[in-house]
C-alpha atoms as a PDB file:
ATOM      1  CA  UNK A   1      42.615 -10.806 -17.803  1.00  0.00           C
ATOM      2  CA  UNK A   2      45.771 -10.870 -16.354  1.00  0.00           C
ATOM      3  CA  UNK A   3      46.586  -9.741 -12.625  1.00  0.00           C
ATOM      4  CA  UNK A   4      49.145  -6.836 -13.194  1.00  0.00           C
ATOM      5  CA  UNK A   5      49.953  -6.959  -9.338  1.00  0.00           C
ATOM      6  CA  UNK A   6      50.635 -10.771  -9.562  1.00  0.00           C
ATOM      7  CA  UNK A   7      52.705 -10.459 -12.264  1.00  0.00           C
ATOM      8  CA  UNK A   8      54.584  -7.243 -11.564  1.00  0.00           C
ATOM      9  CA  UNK A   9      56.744  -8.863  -9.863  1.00  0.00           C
ATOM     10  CA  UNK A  10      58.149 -11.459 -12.934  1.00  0.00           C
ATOM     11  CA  UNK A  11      58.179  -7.866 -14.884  1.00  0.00           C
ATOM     12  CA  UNK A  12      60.302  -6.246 -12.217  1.00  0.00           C
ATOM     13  CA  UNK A  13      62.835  -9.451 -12.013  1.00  0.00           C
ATOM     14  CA  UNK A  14      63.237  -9.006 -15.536  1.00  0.00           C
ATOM     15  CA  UNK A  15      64.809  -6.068 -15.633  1.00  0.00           C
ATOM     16  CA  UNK A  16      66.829  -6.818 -12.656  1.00  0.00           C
ATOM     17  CA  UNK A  17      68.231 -10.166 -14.541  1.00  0.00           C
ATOM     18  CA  UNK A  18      69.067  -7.448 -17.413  1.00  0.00           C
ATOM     19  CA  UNK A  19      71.029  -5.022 -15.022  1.00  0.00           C
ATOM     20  CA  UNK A  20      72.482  -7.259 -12.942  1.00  0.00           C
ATOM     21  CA  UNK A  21      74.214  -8.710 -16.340  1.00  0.00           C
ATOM     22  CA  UNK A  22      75.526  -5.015 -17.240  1.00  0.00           C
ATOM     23  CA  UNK A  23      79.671  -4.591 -16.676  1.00  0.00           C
ATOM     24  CA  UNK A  24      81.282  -1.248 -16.174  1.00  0.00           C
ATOM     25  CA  UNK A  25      81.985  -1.207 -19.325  1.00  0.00           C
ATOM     26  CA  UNK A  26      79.286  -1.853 -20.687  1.00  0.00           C
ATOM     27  CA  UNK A  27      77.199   1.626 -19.257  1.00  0.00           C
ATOM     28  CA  UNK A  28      77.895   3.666 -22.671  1.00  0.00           C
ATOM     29  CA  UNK A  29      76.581   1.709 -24.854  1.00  0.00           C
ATOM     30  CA  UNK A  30      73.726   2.440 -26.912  1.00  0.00           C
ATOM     31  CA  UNK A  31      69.818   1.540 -26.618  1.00  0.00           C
ATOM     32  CA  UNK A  32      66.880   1.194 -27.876  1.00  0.00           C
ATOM     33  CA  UNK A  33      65.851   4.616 -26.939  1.00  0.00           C
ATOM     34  CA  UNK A  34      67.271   7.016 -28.741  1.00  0.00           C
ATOM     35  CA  UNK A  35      68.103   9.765 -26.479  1.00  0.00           C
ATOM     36  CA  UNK A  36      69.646   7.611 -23.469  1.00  0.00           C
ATOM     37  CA  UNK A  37      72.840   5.052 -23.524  1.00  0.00           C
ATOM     38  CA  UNK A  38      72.963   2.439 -20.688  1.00  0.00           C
ATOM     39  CA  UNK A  39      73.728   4.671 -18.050  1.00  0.00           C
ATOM     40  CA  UNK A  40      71.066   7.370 -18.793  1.00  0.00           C
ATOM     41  CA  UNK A  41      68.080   4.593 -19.043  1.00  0.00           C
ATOM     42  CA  UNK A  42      68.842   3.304 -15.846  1.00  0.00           C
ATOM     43  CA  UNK A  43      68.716   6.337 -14.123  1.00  0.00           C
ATOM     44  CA  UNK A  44      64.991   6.815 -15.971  1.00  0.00           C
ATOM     45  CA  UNK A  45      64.684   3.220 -14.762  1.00  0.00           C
ATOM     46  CA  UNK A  46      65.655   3.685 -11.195  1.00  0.00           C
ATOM     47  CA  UNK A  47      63.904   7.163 -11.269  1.00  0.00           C
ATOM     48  CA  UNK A  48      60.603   5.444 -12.210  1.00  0.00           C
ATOM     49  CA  UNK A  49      60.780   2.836  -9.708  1.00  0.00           C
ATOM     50  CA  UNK A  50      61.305   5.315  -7.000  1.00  0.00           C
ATOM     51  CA  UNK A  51      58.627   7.726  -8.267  1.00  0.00           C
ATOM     52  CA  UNK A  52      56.225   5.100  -8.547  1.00  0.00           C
ATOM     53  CA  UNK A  53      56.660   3.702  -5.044  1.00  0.00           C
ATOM     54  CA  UNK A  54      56.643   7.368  -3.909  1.00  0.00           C
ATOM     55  CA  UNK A  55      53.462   7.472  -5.302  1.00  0.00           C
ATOM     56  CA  UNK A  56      51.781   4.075  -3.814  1.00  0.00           C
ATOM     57  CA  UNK A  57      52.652   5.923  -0.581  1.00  0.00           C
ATOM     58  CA  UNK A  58      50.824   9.241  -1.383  1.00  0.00           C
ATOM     59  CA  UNK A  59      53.651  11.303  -2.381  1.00  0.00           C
ATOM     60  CA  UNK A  60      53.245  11.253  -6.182  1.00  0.00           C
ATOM     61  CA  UNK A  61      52.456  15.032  -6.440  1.00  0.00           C
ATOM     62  CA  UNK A  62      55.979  15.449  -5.126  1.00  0.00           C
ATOM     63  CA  UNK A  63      58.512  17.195  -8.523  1.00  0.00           C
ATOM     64  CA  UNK A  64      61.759  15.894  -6.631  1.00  0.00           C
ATOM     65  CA  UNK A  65      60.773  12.368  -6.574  1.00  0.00           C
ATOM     66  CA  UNK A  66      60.666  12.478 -10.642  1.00  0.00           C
ATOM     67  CA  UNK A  67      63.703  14.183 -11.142  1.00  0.00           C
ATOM     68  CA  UNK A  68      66.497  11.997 -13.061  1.00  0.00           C
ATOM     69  CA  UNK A  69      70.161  12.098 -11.340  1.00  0.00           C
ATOM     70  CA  UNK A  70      71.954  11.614 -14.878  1.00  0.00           C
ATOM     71  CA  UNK A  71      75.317   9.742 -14.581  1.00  0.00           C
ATOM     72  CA  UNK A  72      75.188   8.113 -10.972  1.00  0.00           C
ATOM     73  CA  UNK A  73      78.532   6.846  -9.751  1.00  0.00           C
ATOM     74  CA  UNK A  74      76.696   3.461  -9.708  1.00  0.00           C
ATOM     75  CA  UNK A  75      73.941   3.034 -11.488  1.00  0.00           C
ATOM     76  CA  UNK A  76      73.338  -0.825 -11.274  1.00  0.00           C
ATOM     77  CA  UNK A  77      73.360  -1.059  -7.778  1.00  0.00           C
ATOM     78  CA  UNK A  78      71.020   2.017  -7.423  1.00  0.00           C
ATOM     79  CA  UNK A  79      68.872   0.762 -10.074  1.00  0.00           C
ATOM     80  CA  UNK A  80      68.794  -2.818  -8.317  1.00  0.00           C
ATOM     81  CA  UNK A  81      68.001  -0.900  -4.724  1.00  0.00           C
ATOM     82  CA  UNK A  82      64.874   0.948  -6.426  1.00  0.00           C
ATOM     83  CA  UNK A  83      63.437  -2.372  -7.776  1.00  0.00           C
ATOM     84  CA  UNK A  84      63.348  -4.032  -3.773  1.00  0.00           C
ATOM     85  CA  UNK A  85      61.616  -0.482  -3.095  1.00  0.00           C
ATOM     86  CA  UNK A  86      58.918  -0.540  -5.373  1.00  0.00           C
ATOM     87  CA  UNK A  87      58.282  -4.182  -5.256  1.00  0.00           C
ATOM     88  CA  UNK A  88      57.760  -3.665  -2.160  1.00  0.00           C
ATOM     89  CA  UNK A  89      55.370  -0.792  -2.656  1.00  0.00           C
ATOM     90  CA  UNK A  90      53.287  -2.120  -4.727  1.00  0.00           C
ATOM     91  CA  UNK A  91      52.997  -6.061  -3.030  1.00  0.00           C
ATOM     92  CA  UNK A  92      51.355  -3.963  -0.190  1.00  0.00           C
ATOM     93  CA  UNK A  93      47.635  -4.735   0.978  1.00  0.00           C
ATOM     94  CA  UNK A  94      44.791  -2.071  -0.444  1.00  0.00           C
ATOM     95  CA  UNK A  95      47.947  -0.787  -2.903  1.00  0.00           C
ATOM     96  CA  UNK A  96      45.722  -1.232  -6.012  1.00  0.00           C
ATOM     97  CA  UNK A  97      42.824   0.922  -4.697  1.00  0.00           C
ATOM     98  CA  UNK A  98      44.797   3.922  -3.771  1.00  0.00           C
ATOM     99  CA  UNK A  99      44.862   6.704  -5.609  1.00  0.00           C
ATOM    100  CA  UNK A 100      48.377   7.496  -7.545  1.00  0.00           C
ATOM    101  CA  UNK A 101      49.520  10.754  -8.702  1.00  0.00           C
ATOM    102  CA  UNK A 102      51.315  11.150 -11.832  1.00  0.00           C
ATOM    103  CA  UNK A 103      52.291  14.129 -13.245  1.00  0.00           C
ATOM    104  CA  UNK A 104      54.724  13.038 -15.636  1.00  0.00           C
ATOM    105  CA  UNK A 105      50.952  11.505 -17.307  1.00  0.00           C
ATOM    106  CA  UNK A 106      48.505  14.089 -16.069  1.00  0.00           C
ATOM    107  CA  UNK A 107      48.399  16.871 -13.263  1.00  0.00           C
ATOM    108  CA  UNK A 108      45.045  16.798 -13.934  1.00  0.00           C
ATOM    109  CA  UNK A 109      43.857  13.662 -12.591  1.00  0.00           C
ATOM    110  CA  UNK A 110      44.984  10.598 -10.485  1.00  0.00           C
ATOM    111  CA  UNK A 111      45.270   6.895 -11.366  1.00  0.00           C
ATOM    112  CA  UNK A 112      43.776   4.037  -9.685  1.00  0.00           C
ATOM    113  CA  UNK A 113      46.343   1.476  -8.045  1.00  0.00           C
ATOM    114  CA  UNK A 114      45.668  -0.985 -10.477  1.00  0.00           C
ATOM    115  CA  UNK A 115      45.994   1.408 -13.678  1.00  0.00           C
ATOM    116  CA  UNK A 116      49.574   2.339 -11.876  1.00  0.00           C
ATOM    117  CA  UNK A 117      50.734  -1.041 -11.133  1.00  0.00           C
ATOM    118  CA  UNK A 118      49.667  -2.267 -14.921  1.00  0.00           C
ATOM    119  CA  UNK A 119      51.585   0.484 -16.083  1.00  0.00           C
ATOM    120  CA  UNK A 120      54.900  -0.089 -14.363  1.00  0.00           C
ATOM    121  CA  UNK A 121      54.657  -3.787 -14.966  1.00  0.00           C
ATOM    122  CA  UNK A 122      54.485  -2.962 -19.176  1.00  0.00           C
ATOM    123  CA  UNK A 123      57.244  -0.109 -18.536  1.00  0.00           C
ATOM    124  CA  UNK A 124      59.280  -2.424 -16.822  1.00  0.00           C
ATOM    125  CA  UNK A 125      58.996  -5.708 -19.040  1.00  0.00           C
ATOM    126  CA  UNK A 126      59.424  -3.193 -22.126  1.00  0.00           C
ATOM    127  CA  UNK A 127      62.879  -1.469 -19.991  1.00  0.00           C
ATOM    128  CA  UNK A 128      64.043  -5.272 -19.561  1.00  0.00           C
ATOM    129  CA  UNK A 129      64.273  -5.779 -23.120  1.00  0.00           C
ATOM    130  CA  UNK A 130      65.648  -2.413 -23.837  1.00  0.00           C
ATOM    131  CA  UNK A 131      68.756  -3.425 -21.494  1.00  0.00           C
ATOM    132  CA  UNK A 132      69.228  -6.770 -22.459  1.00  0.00           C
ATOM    133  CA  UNK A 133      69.324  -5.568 -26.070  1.00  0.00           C
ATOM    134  CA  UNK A 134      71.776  -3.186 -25.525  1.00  0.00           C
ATOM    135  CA  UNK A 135      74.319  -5.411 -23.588  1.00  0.00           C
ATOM    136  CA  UNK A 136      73.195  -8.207 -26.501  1.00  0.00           C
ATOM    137  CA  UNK A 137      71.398 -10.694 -24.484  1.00  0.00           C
ATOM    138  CA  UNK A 138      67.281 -11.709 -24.836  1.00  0.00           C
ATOM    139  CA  UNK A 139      65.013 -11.208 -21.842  1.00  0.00           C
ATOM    140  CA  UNK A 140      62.115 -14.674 -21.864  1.00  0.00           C
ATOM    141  CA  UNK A 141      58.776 -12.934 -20.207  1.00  0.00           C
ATOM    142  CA  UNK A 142      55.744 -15.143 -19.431  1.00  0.00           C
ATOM    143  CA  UNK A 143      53.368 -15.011 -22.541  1.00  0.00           C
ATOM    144  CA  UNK A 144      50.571 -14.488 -20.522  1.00  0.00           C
ATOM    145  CA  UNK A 145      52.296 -10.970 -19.352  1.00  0.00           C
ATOM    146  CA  UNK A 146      53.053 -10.740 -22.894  1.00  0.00           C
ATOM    147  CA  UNK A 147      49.090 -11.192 -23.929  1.00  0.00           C
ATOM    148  CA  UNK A 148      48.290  -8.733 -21.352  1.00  0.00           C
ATOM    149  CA  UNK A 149      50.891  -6.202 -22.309  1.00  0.00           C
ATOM    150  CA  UNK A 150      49.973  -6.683 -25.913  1.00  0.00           C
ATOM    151  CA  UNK A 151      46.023  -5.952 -25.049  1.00  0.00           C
ATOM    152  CA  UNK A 152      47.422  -2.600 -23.004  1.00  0.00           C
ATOM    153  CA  UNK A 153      49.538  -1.268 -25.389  1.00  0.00           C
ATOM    154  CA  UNK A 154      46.960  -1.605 -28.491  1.00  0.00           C
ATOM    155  CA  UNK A 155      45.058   1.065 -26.565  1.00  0.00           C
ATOM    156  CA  UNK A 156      47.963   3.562 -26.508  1.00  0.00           C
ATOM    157  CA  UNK A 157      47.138   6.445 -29.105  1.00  0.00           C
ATOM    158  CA  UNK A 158      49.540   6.559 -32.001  1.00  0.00           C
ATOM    159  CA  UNK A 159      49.173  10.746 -32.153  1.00  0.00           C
ATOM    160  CA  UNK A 160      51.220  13.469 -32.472  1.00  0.00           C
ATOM    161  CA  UNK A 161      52.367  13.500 -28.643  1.00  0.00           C
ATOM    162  CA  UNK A 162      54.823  10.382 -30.036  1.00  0.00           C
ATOM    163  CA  UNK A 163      56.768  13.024 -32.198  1.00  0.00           C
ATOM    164  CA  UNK A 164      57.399  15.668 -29.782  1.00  0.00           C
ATOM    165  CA  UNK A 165      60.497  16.237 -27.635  1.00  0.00           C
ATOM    166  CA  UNK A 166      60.442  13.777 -24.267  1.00  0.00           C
ATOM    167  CA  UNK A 167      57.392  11.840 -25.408  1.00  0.00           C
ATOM    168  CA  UNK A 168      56.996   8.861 -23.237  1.00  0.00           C
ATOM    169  CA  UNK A 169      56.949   6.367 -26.224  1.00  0.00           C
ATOM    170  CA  UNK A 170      58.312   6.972 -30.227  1.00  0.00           C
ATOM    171  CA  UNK A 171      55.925   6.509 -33.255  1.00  0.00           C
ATOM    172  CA  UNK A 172      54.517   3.125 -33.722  1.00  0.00           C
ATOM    173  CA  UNK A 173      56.703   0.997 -36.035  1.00  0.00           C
ATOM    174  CA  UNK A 174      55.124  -1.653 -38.644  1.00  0.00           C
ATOM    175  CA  UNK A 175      55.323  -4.897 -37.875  1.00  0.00           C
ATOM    176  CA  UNK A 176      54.147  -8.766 -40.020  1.00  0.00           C
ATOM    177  CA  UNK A 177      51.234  -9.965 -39.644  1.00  0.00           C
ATOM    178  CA  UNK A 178      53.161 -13.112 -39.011  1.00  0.00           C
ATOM    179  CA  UNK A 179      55.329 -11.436 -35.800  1.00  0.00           C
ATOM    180  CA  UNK A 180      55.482 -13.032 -31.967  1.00  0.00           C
ATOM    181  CA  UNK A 181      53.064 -11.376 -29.860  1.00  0.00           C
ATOM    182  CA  UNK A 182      56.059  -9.755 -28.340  1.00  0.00           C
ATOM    183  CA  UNK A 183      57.441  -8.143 -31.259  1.00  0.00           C
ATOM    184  CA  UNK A 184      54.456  -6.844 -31.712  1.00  0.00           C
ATOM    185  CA  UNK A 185      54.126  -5.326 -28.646  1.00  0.00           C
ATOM    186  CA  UNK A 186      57.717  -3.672 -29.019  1.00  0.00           C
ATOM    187  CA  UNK A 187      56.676  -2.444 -32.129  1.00  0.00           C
ATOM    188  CA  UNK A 188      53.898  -0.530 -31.316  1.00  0.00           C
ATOM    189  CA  UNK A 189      56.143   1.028 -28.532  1.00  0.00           C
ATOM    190  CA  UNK A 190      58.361   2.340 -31.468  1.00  0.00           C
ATOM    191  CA  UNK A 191      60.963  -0.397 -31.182  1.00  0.00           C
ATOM    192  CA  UNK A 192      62.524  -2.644 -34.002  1.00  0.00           C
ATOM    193  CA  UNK A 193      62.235  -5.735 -32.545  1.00  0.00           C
ATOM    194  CA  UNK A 194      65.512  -6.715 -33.834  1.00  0.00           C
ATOM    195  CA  UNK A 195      67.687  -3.904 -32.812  1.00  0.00           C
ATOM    196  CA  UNK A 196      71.181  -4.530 -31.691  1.00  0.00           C
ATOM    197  CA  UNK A 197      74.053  -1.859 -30.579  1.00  0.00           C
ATOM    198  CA  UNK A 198      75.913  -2.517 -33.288  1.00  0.00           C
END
């Protein structure tokens, strides 16, 4: 099995390769998910990076640290700023056996380091595609991380809690037998694997 902490950081770069490709311009256009253009997912984006590191440091339980900003006067830069933070956070020694609170996933229960770091590394390789799509470029992840993702995602209940307002992913879509492992994975994160803006 993969190490998510090892390869969090390839997941992470990802996305900053994405953003760091996205013009001015470029910040209304349409994505992937439904209810956000460019601008809106990387606030999300930046907002998870900054609530997960908030979390690695004990301060998960903390509302403010989840809340979205909206339209930030600069979105790429902020979202670049909150990748260094919680690459940072989570590259730290004894991160993965901490105990991470997440109350966008549960207020009932914490997560282990290493379910938290596995789970930023898929939302962040998954994000990475979402903004290359939308700008029109491809993103390249290491199939291994893809293998890994794939074997995490399979897990993910395809249930009613997909249809309802704010849901963290859409219904599963189908998929051929015959599809890249990564398709697949996009897929059963509600994605078409060959959406484009236009």
């Amino acid at each position: 099995m993969i190490d998510f902490q090892a390869a969090h950081p390839h997941a992470v770069q990802l996305t900053v390769d994405a953003v760091r490709s996205v013009s001015t311009d470029q910040l209304t256009n349409p994505t992937p998910c439904a209810d956000w253009d460019l601008s809106l997912l990387l606030d999300h984006m930046t907002v998870q990076n900054l609530g997960f590191a908030a979390a690695a440091a004990g301060n998960g339980t903390d509302d403010a640290v989840w809340v979205t900003a909206g339209r930030r006067a600069d979105p790429v830069a902020d979202y670049l700023a909150s990748a260094t933070v919680v690459t940072q956070a989570f590259a730290e020694p004894g991160v993965v056996d901490r105990a991470f609170s997440l109350p966008e996933l549960s207020r009932d229960r914490t997560f282990t380091g290493s379910q938290a770091i596995a789970m930023h590394t898929v939302d962040s390789l998954v994000h990475a595609w979402d903004v290359a799509r939308s700008i029109g470029h491809d993103i390249h992840p290491d199939p291994d991380l893809i293998e890994a993702t794939l074997a995490l995602v399979e897990q993910i209940p395809d249930d009613e809690t997909r249809r309802q307002p704010g849901a963290h992913f859409a219904p599963r879509l189908a998929v051929p037998s015959q599809a890249s492992a990564f398709d697949r994975v996009l897929a059963l994160l509600g994605r078409a694997p060959h959406w484009s803006p236009a």
